[in-house]
Protein backbone atom coordinates (compact mmCIF):
# COMPACT_ATOMS: atom_id res chain seq x y z
CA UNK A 1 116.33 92.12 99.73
CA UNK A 2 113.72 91.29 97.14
CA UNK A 3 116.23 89.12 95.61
CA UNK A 4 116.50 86.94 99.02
CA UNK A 5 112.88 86.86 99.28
CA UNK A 6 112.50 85.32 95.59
CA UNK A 7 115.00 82.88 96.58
CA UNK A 8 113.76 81.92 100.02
CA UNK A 9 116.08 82.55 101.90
CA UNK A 10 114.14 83.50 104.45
CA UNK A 11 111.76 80.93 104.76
CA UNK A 12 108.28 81.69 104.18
CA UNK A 13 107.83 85.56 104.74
CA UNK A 14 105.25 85.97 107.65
CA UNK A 15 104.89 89.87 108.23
CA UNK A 16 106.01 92.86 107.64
CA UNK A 17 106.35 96.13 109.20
CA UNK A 18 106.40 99.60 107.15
CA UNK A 19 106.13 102.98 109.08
CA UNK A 20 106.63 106.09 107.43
CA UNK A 21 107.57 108.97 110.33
CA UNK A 22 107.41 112.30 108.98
CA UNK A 23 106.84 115.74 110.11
CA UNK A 24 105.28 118.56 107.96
CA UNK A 25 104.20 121.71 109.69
CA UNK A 26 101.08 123.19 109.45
CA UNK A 27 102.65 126.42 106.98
CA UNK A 28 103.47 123.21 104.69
CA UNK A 29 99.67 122.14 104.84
CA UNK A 30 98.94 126.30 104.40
CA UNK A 31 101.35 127.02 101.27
CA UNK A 32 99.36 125.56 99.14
CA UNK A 33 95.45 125.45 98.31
CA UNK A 34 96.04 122.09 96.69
CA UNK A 35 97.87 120.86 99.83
CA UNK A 36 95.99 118.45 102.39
CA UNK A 37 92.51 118.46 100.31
CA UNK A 38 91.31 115.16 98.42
CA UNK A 39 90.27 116.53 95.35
CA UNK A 40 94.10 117.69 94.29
CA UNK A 41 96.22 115.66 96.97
CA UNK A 42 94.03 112.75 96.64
CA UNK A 43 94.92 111.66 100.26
CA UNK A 44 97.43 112.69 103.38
CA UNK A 45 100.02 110.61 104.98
CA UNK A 46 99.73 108.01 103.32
CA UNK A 47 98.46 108.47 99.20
CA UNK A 48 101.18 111.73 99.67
CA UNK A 49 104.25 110.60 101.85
CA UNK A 50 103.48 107.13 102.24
CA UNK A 51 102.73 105.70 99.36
CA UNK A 52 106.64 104.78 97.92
CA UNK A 53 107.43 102.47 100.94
CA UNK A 54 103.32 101.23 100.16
CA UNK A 55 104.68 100.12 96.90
CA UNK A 56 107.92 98.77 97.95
CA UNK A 57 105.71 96.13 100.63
CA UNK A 58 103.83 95.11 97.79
CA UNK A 59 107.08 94.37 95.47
CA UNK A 60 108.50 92.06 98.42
CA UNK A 61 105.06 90.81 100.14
CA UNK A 62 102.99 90.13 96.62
CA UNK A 63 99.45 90.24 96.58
CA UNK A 64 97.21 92.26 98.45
CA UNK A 65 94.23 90.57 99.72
CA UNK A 66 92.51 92.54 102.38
CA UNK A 67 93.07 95.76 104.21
CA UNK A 68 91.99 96.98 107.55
CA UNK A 69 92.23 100.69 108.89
CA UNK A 70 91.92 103.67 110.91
CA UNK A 71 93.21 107.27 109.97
CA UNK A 72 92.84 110.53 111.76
CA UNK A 73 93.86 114.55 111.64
CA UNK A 74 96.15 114.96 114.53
CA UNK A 75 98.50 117.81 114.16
CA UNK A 76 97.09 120.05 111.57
CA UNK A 77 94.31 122.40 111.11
CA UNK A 78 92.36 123.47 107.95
CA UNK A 79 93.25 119.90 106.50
CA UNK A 80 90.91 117.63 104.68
CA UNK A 81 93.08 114.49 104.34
CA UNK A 82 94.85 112.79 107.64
CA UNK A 83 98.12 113.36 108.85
CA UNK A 84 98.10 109.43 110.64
CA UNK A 85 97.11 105.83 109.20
CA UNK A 86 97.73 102.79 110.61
CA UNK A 87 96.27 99.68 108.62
CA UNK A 88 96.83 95.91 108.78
CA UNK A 89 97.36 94.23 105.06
CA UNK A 90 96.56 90.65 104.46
CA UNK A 91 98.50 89.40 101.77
CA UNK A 92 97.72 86.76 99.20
CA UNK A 93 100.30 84.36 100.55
CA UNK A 94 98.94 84.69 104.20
CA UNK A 95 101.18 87.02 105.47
CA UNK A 96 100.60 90.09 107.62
CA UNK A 97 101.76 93.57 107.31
CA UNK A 98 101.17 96.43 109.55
CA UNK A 99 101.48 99.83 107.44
CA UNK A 100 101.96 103.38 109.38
CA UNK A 101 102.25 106.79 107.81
CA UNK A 102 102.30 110.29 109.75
CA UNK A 103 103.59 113.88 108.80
CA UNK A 104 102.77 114.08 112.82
CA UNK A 105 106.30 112.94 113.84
CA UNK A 106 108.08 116.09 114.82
CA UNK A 107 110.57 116.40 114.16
CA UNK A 108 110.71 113.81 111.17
CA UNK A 109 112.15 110.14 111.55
CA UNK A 110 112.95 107.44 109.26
CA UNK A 111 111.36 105.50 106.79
CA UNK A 112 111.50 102.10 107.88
CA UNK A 113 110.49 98.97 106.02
CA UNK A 114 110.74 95.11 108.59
CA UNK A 115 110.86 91.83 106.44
CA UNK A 116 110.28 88.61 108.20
CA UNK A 117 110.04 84.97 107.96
CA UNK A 118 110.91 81.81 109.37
CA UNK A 119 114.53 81.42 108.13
CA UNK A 120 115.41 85.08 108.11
CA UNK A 121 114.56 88.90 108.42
CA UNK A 122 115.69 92.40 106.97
CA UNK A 123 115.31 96.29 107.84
CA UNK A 124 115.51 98.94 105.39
CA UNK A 125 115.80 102.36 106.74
CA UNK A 126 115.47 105.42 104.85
CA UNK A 127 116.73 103.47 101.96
CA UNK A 128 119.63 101.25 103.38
CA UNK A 129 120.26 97.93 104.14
CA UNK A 130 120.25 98.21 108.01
CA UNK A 131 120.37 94.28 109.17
CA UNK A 132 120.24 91.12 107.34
CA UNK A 133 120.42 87.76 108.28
CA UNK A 134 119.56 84.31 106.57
CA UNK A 135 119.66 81.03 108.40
CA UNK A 136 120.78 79.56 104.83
CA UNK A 137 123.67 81.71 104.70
CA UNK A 138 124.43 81.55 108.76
CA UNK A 139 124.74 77.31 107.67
CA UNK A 140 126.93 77.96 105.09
CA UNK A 141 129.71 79.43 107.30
CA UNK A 142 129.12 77.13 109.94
CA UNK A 143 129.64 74.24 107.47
CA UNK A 144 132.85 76.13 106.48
CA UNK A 145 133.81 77.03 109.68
CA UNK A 146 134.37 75.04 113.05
CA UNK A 147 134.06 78.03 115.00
CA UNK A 148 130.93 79.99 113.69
CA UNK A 149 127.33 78.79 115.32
CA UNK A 150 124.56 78.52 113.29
CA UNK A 151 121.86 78.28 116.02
CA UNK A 152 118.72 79.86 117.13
CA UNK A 153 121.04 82.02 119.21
CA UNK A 154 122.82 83.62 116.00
CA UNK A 155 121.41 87.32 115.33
CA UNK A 156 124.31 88.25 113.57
CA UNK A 157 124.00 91.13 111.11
CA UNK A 158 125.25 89.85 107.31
CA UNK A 159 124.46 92.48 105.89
CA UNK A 160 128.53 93.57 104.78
CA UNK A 161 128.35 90.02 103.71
CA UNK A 162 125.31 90.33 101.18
CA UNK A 163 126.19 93.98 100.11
CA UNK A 164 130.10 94.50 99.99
CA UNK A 165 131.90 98.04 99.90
CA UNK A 166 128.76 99.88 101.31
CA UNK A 167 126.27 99.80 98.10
CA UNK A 168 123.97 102.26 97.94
CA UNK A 169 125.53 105.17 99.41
CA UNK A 170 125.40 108.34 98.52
CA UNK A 171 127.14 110.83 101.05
CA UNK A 172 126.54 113.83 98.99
CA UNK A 173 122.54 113.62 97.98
CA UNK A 174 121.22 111.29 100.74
CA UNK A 175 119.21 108.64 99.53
CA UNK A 176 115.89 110.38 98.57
CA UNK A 177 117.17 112.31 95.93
CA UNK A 178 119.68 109.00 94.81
CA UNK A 179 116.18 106.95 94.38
CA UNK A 180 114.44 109.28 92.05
CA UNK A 181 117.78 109.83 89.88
CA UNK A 182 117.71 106.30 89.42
CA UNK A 183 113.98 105.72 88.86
CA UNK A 184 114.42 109.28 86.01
CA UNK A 185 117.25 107.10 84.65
CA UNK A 186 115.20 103.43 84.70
CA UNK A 187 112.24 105.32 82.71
CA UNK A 188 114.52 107.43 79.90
CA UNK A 189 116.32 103.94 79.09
CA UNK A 190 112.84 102.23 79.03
CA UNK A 191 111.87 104.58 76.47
CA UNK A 192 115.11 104.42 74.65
CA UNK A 193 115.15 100.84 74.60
CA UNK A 194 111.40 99.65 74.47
CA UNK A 195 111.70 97.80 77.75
CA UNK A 196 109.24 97.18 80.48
CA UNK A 197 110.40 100.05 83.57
CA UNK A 198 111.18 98.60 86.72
CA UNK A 199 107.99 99.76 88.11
CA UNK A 200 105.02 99.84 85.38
CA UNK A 201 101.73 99.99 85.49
CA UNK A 202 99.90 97.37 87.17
CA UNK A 203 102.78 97.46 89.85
CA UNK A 204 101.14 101.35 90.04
CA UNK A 205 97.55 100.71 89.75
CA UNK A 206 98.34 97.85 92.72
CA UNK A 207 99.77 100.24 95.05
CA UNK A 208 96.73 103.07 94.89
CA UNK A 209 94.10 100.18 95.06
CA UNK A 210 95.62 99.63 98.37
CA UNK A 211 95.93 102.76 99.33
CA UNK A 212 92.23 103.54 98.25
CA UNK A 213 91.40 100.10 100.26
CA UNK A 214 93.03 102.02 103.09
CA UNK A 215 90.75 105.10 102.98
CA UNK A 216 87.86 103.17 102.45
CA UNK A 217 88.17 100.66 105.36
CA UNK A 218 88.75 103.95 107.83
CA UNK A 219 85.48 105.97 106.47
CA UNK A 220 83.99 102.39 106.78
CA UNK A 221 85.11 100.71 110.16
CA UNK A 222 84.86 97.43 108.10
CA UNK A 223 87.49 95.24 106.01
CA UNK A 224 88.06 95.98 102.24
CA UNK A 225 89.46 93.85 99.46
CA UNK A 226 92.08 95.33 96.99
CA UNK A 227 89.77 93.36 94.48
CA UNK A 228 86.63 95.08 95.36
CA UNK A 229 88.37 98.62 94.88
CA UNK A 230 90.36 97.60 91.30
CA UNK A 231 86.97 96.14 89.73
CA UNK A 232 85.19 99.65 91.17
CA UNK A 233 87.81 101.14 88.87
CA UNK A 234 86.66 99.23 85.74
CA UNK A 235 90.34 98.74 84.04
CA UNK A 236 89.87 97.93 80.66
CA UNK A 237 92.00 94.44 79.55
CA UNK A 238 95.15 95.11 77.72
């Protein structure tokens, strides 16, 4: 998907739509004194669940420019931190992102993560490539093919066409546990080798600036730029 992106084939990206539908109950909240307060969790739904898919937007969006936000305590008791965000992200390149995260959702759905632009879309769910369709690669077979359409009425799903034999699975783990094997395995031959990870540190320092630009716009009722909240944090040049 982010390889698509980079290569345009879907036009120019105008939104996107992440929503992260979880359930915890309130003994998760209770096992823990750590659990739900901001001085040890550092945030709820969204800095605790939330903010993975929060870093995977940024990775195919860009830039963070502005954030806009509400949160609230829903479904929980004795919590300091919310259990529900919704925020709108304005991105560098113009486009628009809506970004939900609960642990209100009984009893748990998906995580879900909407690309879209003018020449073509995509939907992750809880991991997988769920749909995929490029107008570029819809013209393609139509050149190739007397019989295929390539019009506005084409919603075909590609995505057996873009990733062949079912990449990705994992049957046995389920996909949470097969994305932090392979981030352990990214970092221990990024040490080994002396590369750069696949996620470092500004792609890090990026995602909690937004998250913090979250927070801040709900205990604010007013817009706040991810710039504002990284030169708050003083980051010394490397």
């Amino acid at each position: 998907m982010r390889d698509a992106i980079t290569a345009g084939r879907f036009g120019r990206v105008t939104s996107a739509v992440a929503t992260v539908s979880w359930w915890r109950s309130q003994g998760y909240y209770d096992s823990g004194a750590w659990r739900g307060t901001w001085e040890l969790d550092g945030g709820g739904a969204l800095m605790n669940q939330g903010v993975h898919t929060v870093d995977l937007l940024l990775w195919f969006l860009g830039t963070p420019v502005e954030v806009m936000a509400l949160t609230g305590l829903l479904a929980h008791e004795r919590v300091e931190v919310e259990d529900t965000v919704a925020a709108v992200v304005r991105f560098e390149s113009g486009a628009l992102a809506t970004l939900h995260a609960t642990t209100a959702a009984y009893p748990g759905l998906s995580v879900r993560l909407q690309v879209l632009g003018d020449a073509g879309s995509a939907v992750i769910d809880d991991d997988r490539l769920r749909y995929f369709h490029s107008k570029e690669l819809a013209e393609a077979e139509a050149a190739g093919d007397a019989g295929v359409s390539a019009d506005q009425g084409d919603r075909s799903d590609q995505t057996a066409r873009v990733l062949p034999g079912g990449e990705g699975a994992d049957t046995a783990h389920g996909p949470m546990f097969t994305g932090h094997a392979r981030q352990y395995r990214d970092i221990v031959e990024a040490i080994r080798t002396g590369r750069r990870p696949g996620v470092g540190l500004d792609d890090a320092l990026l995602a909690l600036a937004t998250v913090r630009a979250v927070y801040e716009s709900a205990r604010t009722g007013a817009p706040v730029k991810v710039a504002d909240v990284l030169e708050a944090v003083k980051v010394p040049a490397r």
